[in-house]
Structures are given as structure tokens and as C-alpha cells.
C-alpha atoms as a PDB file:
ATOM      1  CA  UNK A   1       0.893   5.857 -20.035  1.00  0.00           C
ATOM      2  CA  UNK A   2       0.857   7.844 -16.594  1.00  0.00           C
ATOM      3  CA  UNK A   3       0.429   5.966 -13.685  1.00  0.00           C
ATOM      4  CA  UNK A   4      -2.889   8.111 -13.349  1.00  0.00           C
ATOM      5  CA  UNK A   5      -4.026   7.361 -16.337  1.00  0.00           C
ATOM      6  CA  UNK A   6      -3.373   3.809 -16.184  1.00  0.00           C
ATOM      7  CA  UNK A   7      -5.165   3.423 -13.016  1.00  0.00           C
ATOM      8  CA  UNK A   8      -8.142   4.375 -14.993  1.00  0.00           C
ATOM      9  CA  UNK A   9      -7.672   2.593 -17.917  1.00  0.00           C
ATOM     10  CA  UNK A  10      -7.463  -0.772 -15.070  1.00  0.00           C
ATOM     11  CA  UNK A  11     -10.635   0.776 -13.305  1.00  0.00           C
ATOM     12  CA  UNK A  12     -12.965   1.287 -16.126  1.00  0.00           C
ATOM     13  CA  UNK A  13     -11.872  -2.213 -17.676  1.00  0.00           C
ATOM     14  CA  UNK A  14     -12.916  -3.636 -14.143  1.00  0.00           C
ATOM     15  CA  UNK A  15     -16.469  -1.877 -14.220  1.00  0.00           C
ATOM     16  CA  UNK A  16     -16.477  -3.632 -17.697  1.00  0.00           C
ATOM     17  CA  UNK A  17     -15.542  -6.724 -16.091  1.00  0.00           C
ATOM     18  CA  UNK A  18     -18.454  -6.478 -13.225  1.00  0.00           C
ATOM     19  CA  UNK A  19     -20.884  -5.844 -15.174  1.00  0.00           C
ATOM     20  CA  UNK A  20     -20.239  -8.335 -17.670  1.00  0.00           C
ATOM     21  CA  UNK A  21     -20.010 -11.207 -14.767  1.00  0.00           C
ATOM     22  CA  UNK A  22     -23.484  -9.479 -13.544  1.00  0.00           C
ATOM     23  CA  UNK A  23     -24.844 -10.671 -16.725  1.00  0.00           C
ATOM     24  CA  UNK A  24     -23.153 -14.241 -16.692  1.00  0.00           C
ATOM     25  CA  UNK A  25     -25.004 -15.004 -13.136  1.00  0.00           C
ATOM     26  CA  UNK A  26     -28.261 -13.483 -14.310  1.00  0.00           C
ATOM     27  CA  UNK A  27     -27.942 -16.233 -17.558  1.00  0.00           C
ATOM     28  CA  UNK A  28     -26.552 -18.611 -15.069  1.00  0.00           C
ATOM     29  CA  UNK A  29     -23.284 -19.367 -18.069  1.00  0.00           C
ATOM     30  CA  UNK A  30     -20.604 -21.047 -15.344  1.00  0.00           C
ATOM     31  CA  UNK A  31     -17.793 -20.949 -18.135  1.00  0.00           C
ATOM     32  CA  UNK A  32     -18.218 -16.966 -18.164  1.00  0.00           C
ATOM     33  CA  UNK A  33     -18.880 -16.629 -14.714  1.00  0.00           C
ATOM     34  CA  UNK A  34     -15.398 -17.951 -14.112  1.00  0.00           C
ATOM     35  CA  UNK A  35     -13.610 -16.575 -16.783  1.00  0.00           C
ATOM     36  CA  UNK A  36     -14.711 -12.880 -15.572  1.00  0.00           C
ATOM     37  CA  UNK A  37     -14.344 -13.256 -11.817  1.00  0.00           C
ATOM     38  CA  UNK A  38     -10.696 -14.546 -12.802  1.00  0.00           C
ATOM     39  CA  UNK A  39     -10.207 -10.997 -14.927  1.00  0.00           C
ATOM     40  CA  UNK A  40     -11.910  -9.310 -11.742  1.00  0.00           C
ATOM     41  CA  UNK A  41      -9.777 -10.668  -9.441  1.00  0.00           C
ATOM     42  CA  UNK A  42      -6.596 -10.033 -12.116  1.00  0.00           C
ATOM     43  CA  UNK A  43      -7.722  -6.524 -12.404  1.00  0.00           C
ATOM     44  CA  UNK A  44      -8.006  -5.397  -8.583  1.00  0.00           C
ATOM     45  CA  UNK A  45      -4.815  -6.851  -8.091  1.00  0.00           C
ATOM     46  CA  UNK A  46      -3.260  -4.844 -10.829  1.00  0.00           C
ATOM     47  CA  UNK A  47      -4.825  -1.822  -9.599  1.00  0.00           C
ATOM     48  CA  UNK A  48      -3.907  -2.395  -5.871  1.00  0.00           C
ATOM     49  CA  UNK A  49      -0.314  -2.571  -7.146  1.00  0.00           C
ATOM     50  CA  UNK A  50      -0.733   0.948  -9.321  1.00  0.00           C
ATOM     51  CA  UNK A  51      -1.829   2.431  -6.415  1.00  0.00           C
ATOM     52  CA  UNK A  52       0.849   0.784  -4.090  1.00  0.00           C
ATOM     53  CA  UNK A  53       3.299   2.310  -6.179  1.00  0.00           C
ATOM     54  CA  UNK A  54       1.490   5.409  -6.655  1.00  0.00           C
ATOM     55  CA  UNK A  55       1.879   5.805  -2.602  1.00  0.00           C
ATOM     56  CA  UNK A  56       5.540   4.971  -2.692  1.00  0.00           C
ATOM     57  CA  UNK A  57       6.243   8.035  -5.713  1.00  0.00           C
ATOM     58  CA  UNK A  58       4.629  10.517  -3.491  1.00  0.00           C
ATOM     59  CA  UNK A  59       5.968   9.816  -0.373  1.00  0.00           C
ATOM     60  CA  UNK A  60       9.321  10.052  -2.009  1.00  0.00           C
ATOM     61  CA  UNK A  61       8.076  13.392  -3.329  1.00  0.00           C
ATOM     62  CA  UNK A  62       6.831  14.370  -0.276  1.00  0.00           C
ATOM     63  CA  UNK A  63      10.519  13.271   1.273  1.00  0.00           C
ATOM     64  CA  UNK A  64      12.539  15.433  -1.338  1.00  0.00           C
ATOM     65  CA  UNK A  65      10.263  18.908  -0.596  1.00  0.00           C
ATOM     66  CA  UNK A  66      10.868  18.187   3.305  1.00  0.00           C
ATOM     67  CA  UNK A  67      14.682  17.772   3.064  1.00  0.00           C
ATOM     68  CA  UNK A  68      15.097  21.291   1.451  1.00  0.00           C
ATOM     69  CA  UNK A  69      16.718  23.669   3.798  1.00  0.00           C
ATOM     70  CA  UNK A  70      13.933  26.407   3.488  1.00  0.00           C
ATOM     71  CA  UNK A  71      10.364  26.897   2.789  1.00  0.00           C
ATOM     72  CA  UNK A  72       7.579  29.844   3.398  1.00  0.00           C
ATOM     73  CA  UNK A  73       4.106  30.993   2.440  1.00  0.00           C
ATOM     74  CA  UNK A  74       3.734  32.592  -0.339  1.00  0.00           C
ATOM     75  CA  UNK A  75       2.171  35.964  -0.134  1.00  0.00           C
ATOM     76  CA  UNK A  76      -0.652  37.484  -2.586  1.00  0.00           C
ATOM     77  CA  UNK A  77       1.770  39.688  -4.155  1.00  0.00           C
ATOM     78  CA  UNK A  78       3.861  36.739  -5.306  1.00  0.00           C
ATOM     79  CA  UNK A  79       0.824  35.049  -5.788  1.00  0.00           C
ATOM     80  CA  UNK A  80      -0.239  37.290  -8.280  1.00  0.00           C
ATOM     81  CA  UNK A  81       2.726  37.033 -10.127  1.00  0.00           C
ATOM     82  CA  UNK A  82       4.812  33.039 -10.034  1.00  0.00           C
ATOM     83  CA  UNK A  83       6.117  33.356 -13.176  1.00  0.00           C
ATOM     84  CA  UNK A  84       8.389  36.038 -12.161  1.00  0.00           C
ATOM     85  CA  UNK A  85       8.957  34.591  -8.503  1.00  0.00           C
ATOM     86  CA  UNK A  86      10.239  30.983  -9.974  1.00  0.00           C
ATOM     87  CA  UNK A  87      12.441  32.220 -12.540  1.00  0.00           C
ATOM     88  CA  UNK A  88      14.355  34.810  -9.631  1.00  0.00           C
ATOM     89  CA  UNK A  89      14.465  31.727  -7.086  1.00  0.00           C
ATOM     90  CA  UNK A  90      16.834  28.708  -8.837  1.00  0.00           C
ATOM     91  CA  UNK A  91      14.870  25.643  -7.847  1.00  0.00           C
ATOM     92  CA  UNK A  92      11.651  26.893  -6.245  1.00  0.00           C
ATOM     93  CA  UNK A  93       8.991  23.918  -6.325  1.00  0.00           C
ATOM     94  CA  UNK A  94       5.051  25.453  -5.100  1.00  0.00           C
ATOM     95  CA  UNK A  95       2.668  23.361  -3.604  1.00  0.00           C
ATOM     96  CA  UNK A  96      -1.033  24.633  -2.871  1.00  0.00           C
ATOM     97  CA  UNK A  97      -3.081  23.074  -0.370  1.00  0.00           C
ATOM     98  CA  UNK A  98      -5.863  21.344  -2.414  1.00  0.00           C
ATOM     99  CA  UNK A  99      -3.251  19.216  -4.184  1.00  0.00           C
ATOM    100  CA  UNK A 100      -2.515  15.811  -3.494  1.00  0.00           C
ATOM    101  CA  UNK A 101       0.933  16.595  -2.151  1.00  0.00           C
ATOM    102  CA  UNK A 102      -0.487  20.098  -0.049  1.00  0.00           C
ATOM    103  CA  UNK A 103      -2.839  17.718   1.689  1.00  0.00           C
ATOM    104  CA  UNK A 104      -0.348  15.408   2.523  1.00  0.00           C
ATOM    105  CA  UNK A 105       2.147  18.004   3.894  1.00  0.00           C
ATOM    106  CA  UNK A 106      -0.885  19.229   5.612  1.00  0.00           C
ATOM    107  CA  UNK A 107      -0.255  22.886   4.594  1.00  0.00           C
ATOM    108  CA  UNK A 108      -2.892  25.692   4.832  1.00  0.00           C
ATOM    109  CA  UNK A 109      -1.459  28.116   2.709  1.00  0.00           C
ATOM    110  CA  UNK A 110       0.179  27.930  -0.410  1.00  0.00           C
ATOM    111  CA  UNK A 111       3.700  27.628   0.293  1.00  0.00           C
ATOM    112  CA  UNK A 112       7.005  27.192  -1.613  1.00  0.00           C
ATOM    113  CA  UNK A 113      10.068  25.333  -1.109  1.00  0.00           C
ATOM    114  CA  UNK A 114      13.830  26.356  -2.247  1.00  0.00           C
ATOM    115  CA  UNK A 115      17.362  25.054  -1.475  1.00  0.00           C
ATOM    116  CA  UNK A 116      17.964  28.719  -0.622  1.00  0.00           C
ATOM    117  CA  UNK A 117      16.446  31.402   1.077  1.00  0.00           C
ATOM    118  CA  UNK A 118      14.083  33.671  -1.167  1.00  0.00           C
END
């Protein structure tokens, strides 16, 4: 599994476990009141950990795209046509602005990054 997708699979097992211990307290049943604040307590602390190491593979992303000796916006014109622009420029990596990464590196326009000049 992804990391992303195994994020969710954590998070919607949590919900599961909430609501479940929601329903032990309303019944007042101590031996599965314990047994899912235990699993609730398990689960945020896997999650926290995902996430943790979610951080740490996209700052080293983030790392790798800074070190690259060039980078520039990307005009409309290329835009219009990336298939053509990546396979010209030998390892040419994109990053738009609404994406995790763009919003990290802060950029406003889509811009891409290559070990050469293009």
C-alpha cells in the first residue's frame, strides 16, 4: 500500500474505533471502553508516524528539485504541449503550484526543473 493510502486505511479504522467507544460509554461496558480507547490510542500513534514519515519523503523531494542546477517557468506554449517538452529535456521533473510539493516550494507558476538548461 501507498503511504497515502495507508494513512486512510489507519484514519477510517480510527473513525471506526471512535465511534464504536461512543457506543461503549453510552452502554456504560468498561471491558469495551478500554479495549477501544487502547486501539484509539494504537491507531493515532500509527498515523502520527505515517505522517512523520510522510514529512520526511517530501522534504527529501523537495531537497533533490532544489539541488538541480536550473529551473524556470514554464510558458503557455510549453504548457500546451509537455509531452513534447519532457521528452526534448533529459530529466525535466514539473511541479504546478496547487500540488503538495508547488506549495511547499512556494511557487506561483508552474515551473520545471532540469540538470541542464532547456
Amino acid at each position: 500500500m501507498s503511504l497515502k493510502n495507508d494513512i486512510q486505511h489507519h484514519h477510517n479504522r480510527l473513525d471506526t474505533a471512535k465511534r464504536k467507544l461512543d457506543s461503549a460509554k453510552a452502554r456504560g461496558d468498561q471491558e469495551m471502553i478500554t479495549k477501544f480507547t487502547d486501539e484509539v490510542d494504537q491507531l493515532a500513534k500509527k498515523i502520527n508516524s505515517l505522517k512523520g514519515k510522510q514529512d520526511y519523503n517530501m522534504n527529501k523531494e523537495r531537497k533533490s528539485l532544489l539541488d538541480m542546477p536550473f529551473s524556470r517557468e514554464i510558458t503557455k506554449e510549453e504548457q500546451a504541449d509537455l509531452g513534447k517538452l519532457k521528452k526534448s529535456v533529459k530529466g525535466l521533473v514539473i511541479v504546478h503550484p496547487m500540488t503538495k510539493m508547488g506549495k511547499q516550494l512556494r511557487l506561483d507558476v508552474m515551473t520545471g526543473f532540469a540538470p541542464k538548461k532547456f
